[in-house]
Protein backbone atom coordinates (compact mmCIF):
# COMPACT_ATOMS: atom_id res chain seq x y z
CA UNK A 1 -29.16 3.38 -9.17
CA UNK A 2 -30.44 1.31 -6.88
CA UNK A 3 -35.05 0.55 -7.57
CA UNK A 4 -37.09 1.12 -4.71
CA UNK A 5 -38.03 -2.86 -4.52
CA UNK A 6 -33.86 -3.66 -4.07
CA UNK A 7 -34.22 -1.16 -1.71
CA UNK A 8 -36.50 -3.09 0.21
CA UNK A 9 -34.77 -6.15 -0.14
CA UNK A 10 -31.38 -4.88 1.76
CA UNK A 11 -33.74 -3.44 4.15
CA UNK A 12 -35.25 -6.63 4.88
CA UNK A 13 -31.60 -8.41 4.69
CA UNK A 14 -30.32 -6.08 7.16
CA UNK A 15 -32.82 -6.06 9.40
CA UNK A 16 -31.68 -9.53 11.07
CA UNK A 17 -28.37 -8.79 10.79
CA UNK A 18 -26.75 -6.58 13.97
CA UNK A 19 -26.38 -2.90 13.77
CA UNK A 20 -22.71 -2.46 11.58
CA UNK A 21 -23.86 -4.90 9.50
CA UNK A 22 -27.10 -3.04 8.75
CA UNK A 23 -25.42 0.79 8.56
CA UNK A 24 -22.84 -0.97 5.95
CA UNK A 25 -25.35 -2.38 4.04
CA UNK A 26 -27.57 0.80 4.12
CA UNK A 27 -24.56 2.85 2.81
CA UNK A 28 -23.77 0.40 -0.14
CA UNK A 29 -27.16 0.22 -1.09
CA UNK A 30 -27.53 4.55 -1.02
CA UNK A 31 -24.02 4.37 -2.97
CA UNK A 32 -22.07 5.57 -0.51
CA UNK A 33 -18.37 3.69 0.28
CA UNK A 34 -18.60 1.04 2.64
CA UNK A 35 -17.07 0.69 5.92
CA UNK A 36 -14.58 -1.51 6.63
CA UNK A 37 -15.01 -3.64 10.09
CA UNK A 38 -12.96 -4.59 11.84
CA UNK A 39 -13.63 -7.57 15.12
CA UNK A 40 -11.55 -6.68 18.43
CA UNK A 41 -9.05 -4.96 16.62
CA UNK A 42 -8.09 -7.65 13.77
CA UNK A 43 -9.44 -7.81 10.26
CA UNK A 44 -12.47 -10.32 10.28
CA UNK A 45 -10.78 -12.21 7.78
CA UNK A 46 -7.36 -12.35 8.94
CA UNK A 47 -4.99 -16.27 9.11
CA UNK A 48 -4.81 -16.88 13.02
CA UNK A 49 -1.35 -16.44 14.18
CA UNK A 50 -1.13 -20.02 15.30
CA UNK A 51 -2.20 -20.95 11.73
CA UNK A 52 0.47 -18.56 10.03
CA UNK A 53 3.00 -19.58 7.59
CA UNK A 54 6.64 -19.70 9.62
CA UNK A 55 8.33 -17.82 7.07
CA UNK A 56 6.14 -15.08 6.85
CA UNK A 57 5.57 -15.03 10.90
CA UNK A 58 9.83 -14.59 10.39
CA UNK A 59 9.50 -12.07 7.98
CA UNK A 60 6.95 -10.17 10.48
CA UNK A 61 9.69 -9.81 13.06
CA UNK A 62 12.26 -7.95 10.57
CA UNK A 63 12.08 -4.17 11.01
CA UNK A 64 11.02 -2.73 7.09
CA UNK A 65 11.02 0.41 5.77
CA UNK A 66 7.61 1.34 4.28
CA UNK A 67 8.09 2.64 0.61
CA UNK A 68 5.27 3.57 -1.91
CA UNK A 69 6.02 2.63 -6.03
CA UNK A 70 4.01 4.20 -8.64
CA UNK A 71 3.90 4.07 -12.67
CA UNK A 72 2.17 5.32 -15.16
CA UNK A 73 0.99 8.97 -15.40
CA UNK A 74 -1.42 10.32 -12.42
CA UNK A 75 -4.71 9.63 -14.49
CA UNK A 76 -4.29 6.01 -15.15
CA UNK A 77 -1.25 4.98 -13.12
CA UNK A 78 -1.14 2.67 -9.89
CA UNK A 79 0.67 2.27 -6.50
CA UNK A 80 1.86 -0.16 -4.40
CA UNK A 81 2.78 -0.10 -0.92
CA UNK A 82 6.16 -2.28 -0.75
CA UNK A 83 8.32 -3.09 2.62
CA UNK A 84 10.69 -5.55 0.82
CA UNK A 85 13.31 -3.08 -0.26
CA UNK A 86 17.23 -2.59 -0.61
CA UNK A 87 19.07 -0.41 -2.53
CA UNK A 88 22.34 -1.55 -4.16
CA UNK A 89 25.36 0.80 -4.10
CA UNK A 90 27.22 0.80 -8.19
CA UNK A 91 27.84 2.56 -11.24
CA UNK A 92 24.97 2.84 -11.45
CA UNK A 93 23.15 2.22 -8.16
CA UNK A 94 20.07 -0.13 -8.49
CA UNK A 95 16.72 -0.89 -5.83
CA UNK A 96 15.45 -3.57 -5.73
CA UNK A 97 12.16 -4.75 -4.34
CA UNK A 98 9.71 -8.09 -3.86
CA UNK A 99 6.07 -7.00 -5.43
CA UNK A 100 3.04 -8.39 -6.03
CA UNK A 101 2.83 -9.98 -9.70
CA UNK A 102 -0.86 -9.56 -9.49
CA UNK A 103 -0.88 -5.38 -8.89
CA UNK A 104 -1.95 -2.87 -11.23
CA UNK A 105 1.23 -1.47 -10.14
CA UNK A 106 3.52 -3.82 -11.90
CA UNK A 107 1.10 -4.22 -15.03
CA UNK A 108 1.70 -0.28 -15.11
CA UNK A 109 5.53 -0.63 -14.52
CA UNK A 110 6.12 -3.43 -17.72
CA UNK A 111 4.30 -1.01 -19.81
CA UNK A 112 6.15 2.31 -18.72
CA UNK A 113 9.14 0.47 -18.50
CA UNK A 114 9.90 2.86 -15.19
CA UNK A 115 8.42 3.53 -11.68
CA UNK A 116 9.10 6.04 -8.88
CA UNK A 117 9.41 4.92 -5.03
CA UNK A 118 8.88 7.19 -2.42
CA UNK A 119 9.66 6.59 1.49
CA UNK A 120 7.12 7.24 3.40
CA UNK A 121 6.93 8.80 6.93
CA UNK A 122 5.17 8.19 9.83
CA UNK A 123 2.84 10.61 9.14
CA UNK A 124 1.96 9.08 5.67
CA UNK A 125 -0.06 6.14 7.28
CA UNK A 126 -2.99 6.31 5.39
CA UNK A 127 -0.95 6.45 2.23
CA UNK A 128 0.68 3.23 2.73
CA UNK A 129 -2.76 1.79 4.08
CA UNK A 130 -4.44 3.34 0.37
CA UNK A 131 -1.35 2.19 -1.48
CA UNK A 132 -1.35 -1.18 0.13
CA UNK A 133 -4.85 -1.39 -0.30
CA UNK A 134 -6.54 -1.77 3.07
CA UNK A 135 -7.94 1.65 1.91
CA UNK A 136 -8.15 1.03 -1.77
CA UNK A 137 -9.08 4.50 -3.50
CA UNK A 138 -12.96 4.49 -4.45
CA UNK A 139 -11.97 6.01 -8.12
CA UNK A 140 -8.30 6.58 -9.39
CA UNK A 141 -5.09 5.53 -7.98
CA UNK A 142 -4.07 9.13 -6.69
CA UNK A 143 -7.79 10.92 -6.84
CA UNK A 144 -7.54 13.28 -4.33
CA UNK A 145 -3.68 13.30 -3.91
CA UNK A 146 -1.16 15.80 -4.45
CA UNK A 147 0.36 14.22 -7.60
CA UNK A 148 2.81 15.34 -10.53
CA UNK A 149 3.86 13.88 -13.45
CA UNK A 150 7.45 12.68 -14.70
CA UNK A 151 8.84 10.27 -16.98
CA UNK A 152 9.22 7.74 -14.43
CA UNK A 153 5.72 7.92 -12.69
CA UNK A 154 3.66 9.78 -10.56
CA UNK A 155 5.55 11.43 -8.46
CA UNK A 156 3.50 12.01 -4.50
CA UNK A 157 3.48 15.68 -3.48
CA UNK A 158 5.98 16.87 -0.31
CA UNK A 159 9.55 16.29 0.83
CA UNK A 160 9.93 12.46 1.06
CA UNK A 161 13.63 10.58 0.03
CA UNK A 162 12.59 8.73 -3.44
CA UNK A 163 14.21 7.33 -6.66
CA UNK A 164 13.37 7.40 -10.05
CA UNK A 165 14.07 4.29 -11.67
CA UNK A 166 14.35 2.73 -15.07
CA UNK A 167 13.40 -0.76 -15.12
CA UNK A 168 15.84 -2.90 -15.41
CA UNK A 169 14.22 -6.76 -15.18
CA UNK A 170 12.26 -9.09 -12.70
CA UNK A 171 12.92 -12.81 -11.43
CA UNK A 172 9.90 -14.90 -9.89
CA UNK A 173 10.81 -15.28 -6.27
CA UNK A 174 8.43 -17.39 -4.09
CA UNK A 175 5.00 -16.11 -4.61
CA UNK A 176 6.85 -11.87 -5.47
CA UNK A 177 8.29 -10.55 -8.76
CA UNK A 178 12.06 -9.61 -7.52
CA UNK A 179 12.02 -6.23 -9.25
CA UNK A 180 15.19 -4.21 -9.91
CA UNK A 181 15.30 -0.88 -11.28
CA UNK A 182 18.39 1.80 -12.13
CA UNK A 183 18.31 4.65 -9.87
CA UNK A 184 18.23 7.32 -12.50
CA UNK A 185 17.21 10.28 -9.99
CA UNK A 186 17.91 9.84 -6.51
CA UNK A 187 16.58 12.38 -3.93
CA UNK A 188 17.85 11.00 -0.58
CA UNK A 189 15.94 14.36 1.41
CA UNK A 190 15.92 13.21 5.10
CA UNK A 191 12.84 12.13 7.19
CA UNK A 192 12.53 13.01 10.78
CA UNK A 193 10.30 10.35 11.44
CA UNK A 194 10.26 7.16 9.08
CA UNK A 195 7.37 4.94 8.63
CA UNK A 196 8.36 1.12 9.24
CA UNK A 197 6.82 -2.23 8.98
CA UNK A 198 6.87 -4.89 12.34
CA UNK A 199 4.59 -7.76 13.59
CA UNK A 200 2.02 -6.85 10.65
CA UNK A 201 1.28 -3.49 11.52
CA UNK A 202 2.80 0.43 10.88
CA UNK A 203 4.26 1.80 13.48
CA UNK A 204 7.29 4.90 13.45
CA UNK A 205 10.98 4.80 14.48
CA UNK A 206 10.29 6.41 17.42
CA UNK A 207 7.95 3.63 18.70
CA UNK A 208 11.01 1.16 17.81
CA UNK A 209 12.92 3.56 20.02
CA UNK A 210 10.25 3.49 23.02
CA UNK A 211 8.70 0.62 23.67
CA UNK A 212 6.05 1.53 25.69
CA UNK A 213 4.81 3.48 22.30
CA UNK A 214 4.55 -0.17 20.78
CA UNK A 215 1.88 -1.57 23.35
């Protein structure tokens, strides 16, 4: 709880700073969540494109699916928003996937030993913004969220193609953990509308398929 003298002291802060600075700081300092600003469309903080690595700027221009993984159980699990996906046909099938080494996600998937991925669609936007945490979730991982448990993870509520996996091992690839997993539960349901990944940004299949939906 904030005391009425650092009370006065963000109001005096804010004061010479210009009006979304001041209702951000006002909202922090009352306890509510901050807001996130954005300048002319672009995160403040954001590498400018002239300044971006080649590889990645590559990697921007592939098409990706937009997936969500989670571990743990819904209480004190974690999610992660992953693009860099394929799934391996076999006896048995695998997925793989390049994540983060430094998410709670994969600090929850070495200690489950399993994790569940979900495909999102493009209606599940503000998922893979939570999950990929431009919207990180003010308490738990999946407050809020329709959630159930299984053995593999937390499994997100409504129809969306996933796999429950059983880890299977990791290799250090580049700055990613290369993870691959058994498919022990497939549920290939079909999406009318899948989420994908291009040029940094979400945008849905049927964008791809219309380009004046991409301007």
């Amino acid at each position: 709880m904030f005391s009425a003298q650092m009370a006065e002291f963000v109001e005096a802060v804010t004061a010479r700073r210009s009006p979304a600075a001041r209702w951000t700081m006002a909202g922090m300092a009352s306890g509510q969540e901050p807001t996130r600003i954005n300048v002319g469309g672009q995160h403040p903080f954001a590498t400018p494109p002239a300044r971006r690595d080649p590889a990645r700027r590559l990697r921007g221009r592939l098409v990706a699916p937009v997936t969500v993984w989670t571990a743990g159980s819904p209480s004190d699990g974690a999610g992660l928003t992953v693009s860099s996906v394929l799934v391996a046909e076999g006896e048995p099938a695998r997925l793989l996937g390049l994540v983060d080494p430094t998410s709670a996600f994969w600090e929850a998937a070495q200690e489950a030993g399993a994790f569940v991925v979900h495909v999102l669609a493009a209606g599940d936007r503000a998922l893979a913004e939570r999950f990929g945490e431009i919207r990180p979730p003010v308490r738990g991982a999946f407050a809020g969220l329709d959630v159930a448990e299984s053995p593999w993870g937390p499994v997100l509520g409504g129809r969306r193609p996933r796999a429950a996996c059983r880890l299977a091992g990791a290799t250090t690839v580049g700055y990613a953990e290369l993870v691959e997993g058994v498919i022990e539960r497939p549920e290939p349901h079909d999406l009318d509308d899948p989420l994908a990944y291009l040029h940094g940004r979400y945008v849905s299949v049927r964008d791809l398929e219309d380009p004046e939906g991409l301007g």
